[in-house]
Protein backbone atom coordinates (compact mmCIF):
# COMPACT_ATOMS: atom_id res chain seq x y z
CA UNK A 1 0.00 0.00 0.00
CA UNK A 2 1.25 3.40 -1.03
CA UNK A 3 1.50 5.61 2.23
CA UNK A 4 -0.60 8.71 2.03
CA UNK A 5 1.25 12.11 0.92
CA UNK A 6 0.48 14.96 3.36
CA UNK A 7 -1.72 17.82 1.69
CA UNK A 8 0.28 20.87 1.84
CA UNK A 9 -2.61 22.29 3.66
CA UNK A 10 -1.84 19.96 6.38
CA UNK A 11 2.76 20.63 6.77
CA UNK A 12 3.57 22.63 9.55
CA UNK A 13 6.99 24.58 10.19
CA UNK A 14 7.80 25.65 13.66
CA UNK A 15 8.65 28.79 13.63
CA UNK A 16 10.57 31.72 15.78
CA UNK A 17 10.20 35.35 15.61
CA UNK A 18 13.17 36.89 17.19
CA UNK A 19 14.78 39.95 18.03
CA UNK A 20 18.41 40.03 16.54
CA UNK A 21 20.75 40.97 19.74
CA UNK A 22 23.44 43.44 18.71
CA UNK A 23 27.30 42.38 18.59
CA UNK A 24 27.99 43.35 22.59
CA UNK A 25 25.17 40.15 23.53
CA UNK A 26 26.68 37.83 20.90
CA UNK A 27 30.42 38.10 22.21
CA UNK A 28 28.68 37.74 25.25
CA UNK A 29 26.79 34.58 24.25
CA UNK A 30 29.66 33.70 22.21
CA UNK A 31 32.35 33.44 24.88
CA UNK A 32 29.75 31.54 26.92
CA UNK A 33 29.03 28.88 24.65
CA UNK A 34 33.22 28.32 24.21
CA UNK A 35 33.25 27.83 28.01
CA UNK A 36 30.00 25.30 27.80
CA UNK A 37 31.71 23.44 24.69
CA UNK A 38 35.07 22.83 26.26
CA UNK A 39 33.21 21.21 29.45
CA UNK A 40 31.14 19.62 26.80
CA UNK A 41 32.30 19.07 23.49
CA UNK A 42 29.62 17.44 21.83
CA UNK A 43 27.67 20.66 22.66
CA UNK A 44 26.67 23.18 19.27
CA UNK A 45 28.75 25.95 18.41
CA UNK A 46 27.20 28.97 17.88
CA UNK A 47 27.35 29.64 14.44
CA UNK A 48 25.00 30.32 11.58
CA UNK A 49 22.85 27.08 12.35
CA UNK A 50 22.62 28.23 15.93
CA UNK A 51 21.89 32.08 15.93
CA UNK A 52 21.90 33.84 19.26
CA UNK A 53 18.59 35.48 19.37
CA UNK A 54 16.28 36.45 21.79
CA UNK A 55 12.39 34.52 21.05
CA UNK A 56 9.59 36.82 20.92
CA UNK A 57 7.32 34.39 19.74
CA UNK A 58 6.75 31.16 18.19
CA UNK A 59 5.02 28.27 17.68
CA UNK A 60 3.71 25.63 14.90
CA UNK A 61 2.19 27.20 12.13
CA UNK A 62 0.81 26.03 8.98
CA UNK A 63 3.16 25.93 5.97
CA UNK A 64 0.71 27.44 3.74
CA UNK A 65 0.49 30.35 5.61
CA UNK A 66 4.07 31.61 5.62
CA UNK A 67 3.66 34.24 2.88
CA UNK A 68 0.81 35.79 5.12
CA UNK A 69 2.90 35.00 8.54
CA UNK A 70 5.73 37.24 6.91
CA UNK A 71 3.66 39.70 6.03
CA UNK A 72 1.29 39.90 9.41
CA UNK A 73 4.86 40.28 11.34
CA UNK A 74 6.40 43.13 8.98
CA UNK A 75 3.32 44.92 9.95
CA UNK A 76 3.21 44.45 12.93
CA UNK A 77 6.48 46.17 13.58
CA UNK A 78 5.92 49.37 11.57
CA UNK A 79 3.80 49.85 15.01
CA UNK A 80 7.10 49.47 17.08
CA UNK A 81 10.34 51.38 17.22
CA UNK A 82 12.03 47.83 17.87
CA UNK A 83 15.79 49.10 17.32
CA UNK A 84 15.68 51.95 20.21
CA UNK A 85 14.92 49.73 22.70
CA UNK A 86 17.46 49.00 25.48
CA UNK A 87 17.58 45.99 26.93
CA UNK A 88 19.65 44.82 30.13
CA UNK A 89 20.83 40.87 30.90
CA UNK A 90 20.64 40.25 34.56
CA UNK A 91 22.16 36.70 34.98
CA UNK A 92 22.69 32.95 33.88
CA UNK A 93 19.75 30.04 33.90
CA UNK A 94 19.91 26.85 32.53
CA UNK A 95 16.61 24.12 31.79
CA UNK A 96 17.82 20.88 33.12
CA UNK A 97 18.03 17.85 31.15
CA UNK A 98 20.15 15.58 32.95
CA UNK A 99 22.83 14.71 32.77
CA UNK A 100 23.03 17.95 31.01
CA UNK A 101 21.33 21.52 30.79
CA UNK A 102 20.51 24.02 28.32
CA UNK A 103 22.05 27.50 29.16
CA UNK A 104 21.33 31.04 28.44
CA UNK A 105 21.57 34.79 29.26
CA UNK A 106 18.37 35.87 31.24
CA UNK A 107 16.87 39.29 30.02
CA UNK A 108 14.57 41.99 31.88
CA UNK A 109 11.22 41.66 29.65
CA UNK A 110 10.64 45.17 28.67
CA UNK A 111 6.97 46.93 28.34
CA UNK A 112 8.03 46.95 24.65
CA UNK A 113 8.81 43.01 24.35
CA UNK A 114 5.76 42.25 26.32
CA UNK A 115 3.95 44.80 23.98
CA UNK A 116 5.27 42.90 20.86
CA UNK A 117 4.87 39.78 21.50
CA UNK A 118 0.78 40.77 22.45
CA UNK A 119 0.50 41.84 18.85
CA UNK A 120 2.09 39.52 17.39
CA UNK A 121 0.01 36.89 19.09
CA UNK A 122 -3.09 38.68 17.86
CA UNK A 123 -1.87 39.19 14.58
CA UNK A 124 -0.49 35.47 14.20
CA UNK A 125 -2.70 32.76 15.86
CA UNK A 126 -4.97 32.54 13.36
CA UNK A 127 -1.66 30.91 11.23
CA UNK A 128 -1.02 28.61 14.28
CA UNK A 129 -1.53 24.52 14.02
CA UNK A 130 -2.91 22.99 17.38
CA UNK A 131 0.06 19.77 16.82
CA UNK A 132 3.20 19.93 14.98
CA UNK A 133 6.16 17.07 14.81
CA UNK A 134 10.05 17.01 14.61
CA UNK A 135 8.96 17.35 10.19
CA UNK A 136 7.85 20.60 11.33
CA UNK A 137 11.61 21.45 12.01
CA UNK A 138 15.17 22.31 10.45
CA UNK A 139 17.38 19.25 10.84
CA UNK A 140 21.05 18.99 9.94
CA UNK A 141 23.38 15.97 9.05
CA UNK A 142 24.95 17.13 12.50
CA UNK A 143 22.05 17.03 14.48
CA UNK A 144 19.50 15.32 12.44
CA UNK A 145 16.89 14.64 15.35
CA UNK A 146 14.64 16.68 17.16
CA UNK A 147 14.55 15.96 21.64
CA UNK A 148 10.98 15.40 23.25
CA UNK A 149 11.86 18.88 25.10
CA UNK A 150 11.85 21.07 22.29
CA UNK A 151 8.83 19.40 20.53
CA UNK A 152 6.91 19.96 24.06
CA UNK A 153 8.28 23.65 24.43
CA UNK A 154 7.04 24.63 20.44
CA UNK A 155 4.19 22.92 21.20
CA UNK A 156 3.31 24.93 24.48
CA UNK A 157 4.90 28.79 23.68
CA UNK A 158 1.41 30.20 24.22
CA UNK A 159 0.91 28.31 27.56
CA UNK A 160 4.46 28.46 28.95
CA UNK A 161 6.06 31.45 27.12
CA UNK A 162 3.75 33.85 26.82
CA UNK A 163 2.16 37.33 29.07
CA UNK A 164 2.71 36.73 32.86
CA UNK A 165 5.11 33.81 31.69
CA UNK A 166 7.41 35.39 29.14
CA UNK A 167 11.30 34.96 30.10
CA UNK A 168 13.30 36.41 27.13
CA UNK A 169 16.67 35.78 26.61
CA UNK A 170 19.77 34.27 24.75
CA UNK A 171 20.41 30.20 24.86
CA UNK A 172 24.27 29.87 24.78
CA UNK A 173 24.49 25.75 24.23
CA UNK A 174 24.51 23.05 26.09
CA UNK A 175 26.46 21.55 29.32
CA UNK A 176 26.98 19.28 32.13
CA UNK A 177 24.29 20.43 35.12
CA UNK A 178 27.79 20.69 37.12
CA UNK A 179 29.39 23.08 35.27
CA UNK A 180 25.95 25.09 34.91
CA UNK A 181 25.36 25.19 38.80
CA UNK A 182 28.70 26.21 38.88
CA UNK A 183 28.44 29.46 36.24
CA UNK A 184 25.57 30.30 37.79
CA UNK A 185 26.50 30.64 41.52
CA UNK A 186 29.59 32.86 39.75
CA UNK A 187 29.00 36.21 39.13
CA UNK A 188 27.47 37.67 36.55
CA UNK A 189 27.40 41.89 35.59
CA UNK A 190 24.48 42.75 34.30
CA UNK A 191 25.00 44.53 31.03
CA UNK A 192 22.47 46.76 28.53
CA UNK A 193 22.29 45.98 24.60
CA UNK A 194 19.89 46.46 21.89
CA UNK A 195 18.50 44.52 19.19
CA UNK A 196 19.79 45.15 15.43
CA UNK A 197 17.40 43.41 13.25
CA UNK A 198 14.26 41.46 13.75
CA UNK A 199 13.78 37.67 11.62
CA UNK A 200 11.82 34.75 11.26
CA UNK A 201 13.41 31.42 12.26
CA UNK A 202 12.98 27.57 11.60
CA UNK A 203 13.23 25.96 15.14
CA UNK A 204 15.91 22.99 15.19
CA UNK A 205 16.84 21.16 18.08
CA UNK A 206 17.13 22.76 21.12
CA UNK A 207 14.87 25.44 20.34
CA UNK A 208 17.40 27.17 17.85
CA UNK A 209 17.23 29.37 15.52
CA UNK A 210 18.61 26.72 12.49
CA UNK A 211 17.24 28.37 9.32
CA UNK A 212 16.69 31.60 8.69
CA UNK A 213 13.18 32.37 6.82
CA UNK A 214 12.68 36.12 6.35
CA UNK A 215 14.46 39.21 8.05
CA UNK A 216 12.17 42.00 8.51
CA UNK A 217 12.64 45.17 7.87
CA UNK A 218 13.08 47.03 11.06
């Protein structure tokens, strides 16, 4: 029996709108994720495949919709002045997922993020689809599956990410929960940046930001 082709009504991408951090929150991100990989080698790299970016918001979305998705979003920001904002990190956090952890650079959500990400929730969910599987996401020969964590974290943005629950920031890799506890009883100094660009993402593993599908203009 010949299996059933998916109507292209029915693919779904998971995507991520994201606020591009300037080059001061990349160094930052970037000299974190060097300090993650050599406690953990078979970490990611930062790199093109693995943008540091800061999620405004995402979910799964129906594959149709992307040229009205792009669109919805590019409006939505001639209502913000997105690049004068000035955002501060504040510390270290890691998601456990032992034996290791996913890291990142906590920001302060801003009245402007929070204000975004409303509008863009209003303006988008009418794109979103209720499931979505690891198809729905950007693979590479690297790193060609997709962990039960990020499936269930796509899959519940509005629930877990959103309003009262938002908690922006920057994911710097992966690492042992050890070194993690360790970083983050260290010190951190809290630093202000801004964002240089806004873009539309592919999720991969992780919840990266593998494959860039439109930058906006900001």
């Amino acid at each position: 029996m010949t299996e059933k082709v998916s109507d292209s009504a029915d693919q779904v991408t998971a995507i991520d709108i994201v606020l591009e951090p300037d080059a001061g929150m990349v160094e930052r991100a970037q000299a974190a994720n060097a300090g993650l990989r050599k406690n953990f080698p078979k970490g990611y790299r930062l790199d093109a495949e693995h943008k540091p970016h800061i999620s405004v918001m995402g979910g799964y979305f129906y594959s149709v919709h992307l040229p009205k998705i792009h669109d919805a979003v590019q409006k939505t920001l001639g209502t913000e002045q997105v690049l004068s904002w000035k955002m501060q990190a504040v510390k270290y956090y890691y998601l456990p997922l032992p034996p290791i952890g996913l890291g990142g650079i906590v920001i302060q959500p801003t009245a402007g993020m929070i204000r975004l990400q409303k509008k863009l929730i209003d303006a988008l969910a009418q794109y979103l689809s209720p499931t979505g599987s690891a198809a729905a996401f950007a693979t590479t020969a690297a790193d060609p599956t997709i962990n039960e964590a990020t499936l269930h974290a796509v899959g519940t943005y509005f629930s877990e990410h959103t309003g009262e629950h938002y908690n922006p920031h920057v994911t710097i890799g992966v690492g042992t929960v050890e070194y993690l506890d360790a970083l983050l009883a260290g010190p951190f100094a809290p630093f202000t940046f801004s964002a240089v660009g806004v873009s539309a993402y592919q999720f991969g593993n992780f919840g990266t930001a593998a494959k860039l599908l439109r930058a906006f203009n900001v």
